[in-house]
C-alpha atoms as a PDB file:
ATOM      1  CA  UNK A   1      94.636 112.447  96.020  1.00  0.00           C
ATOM      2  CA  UNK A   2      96.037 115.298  98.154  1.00  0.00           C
ATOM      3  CA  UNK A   3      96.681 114.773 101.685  1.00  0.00           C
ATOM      4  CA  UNK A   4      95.183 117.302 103.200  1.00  0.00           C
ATOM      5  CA  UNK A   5      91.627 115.457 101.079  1.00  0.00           C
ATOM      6  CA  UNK A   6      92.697 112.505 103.050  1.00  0.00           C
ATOM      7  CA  UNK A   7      93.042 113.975 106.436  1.00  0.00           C
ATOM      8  CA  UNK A   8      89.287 115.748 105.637  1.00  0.00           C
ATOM      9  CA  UNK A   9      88.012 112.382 104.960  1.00  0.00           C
ATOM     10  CA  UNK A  10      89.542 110.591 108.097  1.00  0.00           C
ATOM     11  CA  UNK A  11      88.128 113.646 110.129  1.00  0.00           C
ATOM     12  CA  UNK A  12      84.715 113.258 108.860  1.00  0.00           C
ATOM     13  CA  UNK A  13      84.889 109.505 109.160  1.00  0.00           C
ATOM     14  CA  UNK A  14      86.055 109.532 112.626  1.00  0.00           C
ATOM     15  CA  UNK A  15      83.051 112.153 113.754  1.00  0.00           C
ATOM     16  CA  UNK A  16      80.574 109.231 111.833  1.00  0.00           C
ATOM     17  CA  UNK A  17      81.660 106.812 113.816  1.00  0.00           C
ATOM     18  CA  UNK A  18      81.586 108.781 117.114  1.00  0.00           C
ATOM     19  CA  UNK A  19      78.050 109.533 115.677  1.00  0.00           C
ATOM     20  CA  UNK A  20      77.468 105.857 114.862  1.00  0.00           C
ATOM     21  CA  UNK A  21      78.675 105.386 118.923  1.00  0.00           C
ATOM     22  CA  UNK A  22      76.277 107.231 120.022  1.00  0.00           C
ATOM     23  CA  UNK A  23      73.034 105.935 118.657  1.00  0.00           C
ATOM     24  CA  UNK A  24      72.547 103.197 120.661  1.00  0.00           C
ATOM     25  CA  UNK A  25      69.624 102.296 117.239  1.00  0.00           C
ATOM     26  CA  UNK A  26      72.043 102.280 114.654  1.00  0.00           C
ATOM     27  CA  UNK A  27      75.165 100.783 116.582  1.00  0.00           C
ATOM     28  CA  UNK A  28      74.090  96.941 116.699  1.00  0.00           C
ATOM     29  CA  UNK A  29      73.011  97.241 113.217  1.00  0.00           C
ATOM     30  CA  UNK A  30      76.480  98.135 112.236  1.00  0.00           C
ATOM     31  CA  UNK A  31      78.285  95.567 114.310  1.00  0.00           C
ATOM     32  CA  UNK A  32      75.873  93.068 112.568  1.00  0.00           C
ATOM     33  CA  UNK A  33      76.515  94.066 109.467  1.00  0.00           C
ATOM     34  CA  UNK A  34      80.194  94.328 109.305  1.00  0.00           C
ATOM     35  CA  UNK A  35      81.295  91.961 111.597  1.00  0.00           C
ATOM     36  CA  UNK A  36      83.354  94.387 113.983  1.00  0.00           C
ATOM     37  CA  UNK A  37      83.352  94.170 117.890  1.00  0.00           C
ATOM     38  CA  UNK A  38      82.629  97.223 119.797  1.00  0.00           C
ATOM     39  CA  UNK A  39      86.691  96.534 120.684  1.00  0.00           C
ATOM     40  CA  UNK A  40      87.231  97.034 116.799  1.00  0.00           C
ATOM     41  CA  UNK A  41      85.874 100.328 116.610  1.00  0.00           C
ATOM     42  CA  UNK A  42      88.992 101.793 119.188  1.00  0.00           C
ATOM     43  CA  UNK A  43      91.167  99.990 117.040  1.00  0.00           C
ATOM     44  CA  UNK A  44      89.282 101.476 113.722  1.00  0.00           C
ATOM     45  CA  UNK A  45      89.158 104.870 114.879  1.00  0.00           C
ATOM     46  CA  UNK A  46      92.525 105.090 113.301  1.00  0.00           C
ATOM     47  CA  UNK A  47      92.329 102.727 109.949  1.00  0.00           C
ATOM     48  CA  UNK A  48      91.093 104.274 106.876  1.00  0.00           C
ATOM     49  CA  UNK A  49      89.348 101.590 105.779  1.00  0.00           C
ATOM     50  CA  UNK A  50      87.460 100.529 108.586  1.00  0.00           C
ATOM     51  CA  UNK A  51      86.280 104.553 108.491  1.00  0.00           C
ATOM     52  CA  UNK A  52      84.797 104.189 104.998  1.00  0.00           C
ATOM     53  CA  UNK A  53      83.219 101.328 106.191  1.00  0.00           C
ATOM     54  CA  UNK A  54      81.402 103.273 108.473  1.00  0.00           C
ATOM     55  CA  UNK A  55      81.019 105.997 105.884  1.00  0.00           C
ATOM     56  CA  UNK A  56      79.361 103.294 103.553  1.00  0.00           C
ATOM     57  CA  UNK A  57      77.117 101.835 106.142  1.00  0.00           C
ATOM     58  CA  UNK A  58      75.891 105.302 106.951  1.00  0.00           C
ATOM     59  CA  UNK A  59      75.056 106.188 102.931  1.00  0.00           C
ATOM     60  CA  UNK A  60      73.060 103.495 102.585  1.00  0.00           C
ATOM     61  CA  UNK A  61      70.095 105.431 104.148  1.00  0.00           C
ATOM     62  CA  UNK A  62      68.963 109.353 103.503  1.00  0.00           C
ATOM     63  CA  UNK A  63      67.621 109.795 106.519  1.00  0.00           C
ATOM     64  CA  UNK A  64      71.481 108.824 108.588  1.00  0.00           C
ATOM     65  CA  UNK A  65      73.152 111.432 105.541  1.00  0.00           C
ATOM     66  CA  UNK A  66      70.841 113.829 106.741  1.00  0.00           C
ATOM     67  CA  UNK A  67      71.009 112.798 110.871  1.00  0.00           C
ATOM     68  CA  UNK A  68      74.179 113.016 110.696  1.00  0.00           C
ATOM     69  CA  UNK A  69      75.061 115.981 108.644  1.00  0.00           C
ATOM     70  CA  UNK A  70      73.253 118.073 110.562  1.00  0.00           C
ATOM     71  CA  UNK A  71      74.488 117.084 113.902  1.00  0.00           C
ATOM     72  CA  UNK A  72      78.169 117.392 111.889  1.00  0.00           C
ATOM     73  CA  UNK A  73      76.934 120.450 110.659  1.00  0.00           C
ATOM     74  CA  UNK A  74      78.610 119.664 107.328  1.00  0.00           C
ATOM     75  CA  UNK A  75      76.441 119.165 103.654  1.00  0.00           C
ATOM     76  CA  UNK A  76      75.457 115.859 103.162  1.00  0.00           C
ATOM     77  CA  UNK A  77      77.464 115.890  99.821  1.00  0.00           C
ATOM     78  CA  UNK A  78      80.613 115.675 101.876  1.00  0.00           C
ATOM     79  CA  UNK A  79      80.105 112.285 103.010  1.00  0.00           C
ATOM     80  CA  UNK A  80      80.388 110.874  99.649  1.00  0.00           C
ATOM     81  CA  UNK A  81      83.469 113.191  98.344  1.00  0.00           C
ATOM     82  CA  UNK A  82      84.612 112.019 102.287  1.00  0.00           C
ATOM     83  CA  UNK A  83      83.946 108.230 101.214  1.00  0.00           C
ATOM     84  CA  UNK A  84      85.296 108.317  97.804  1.00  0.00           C
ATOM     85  CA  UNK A  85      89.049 110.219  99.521  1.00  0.00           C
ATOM     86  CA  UNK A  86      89.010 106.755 101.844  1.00  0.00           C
ATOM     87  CA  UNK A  87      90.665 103.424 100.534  1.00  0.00           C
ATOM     88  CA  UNK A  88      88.253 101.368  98.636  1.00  0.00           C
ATOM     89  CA  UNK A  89      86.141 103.837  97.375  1.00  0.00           C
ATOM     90  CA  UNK A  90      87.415 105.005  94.490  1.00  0.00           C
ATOM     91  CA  UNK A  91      84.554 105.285  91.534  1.00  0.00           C
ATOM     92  CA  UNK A  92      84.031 101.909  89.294  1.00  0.00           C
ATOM     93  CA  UNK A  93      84.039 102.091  85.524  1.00  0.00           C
ATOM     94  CA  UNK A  94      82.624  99.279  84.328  1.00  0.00           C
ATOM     95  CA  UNK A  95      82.908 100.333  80.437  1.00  0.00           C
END
């Protein structure tokens, strides 16, 4: 992976979760579901991982690709190329 893929991907994590911030909704949801404190999320602002965490949790639904896409003004495709550049989401072969 080149760097500059990795830097794209830590950008577009980093404006998810300052999307994910501000929906007061989806933000409890998250914190339920991966176990981070809203102290964690200063702290994984900067940690790869923790932003394709946030990548993942928002690719489990359409409608938060599309949300926050267009508020990103990116295409939703991005997100995944975005989550597979991040540590731990690399594709699985299982053949």
């Amino acid at each position: 992976m080149r760097e500059n893929e990795l830097n794209s991907a830590e950008t577009i994590g980093l404006r998810a979760l300052g999307w994910l911030v501000g929906h007061d909704d989806l933000l409890p949801v998250f914190l339920g579901a991966s176990g981070a404190s809203e102290g964690d999320l200063r702290a994984g602002a900067s940690d790869p991982v923790f932003l394709g965490s946030v990548l993942d949790f928002i690719l489990m639904d359409d409608a938060w690709v599309i949300e926050f896409s267009e508020a990103a003004g990116i295409a939703p495709e991005k997100l995944g190329r975005a989550r597979q550049a991040l540590p731990g989401g690399e594709a699985v072969n299982w053949t």
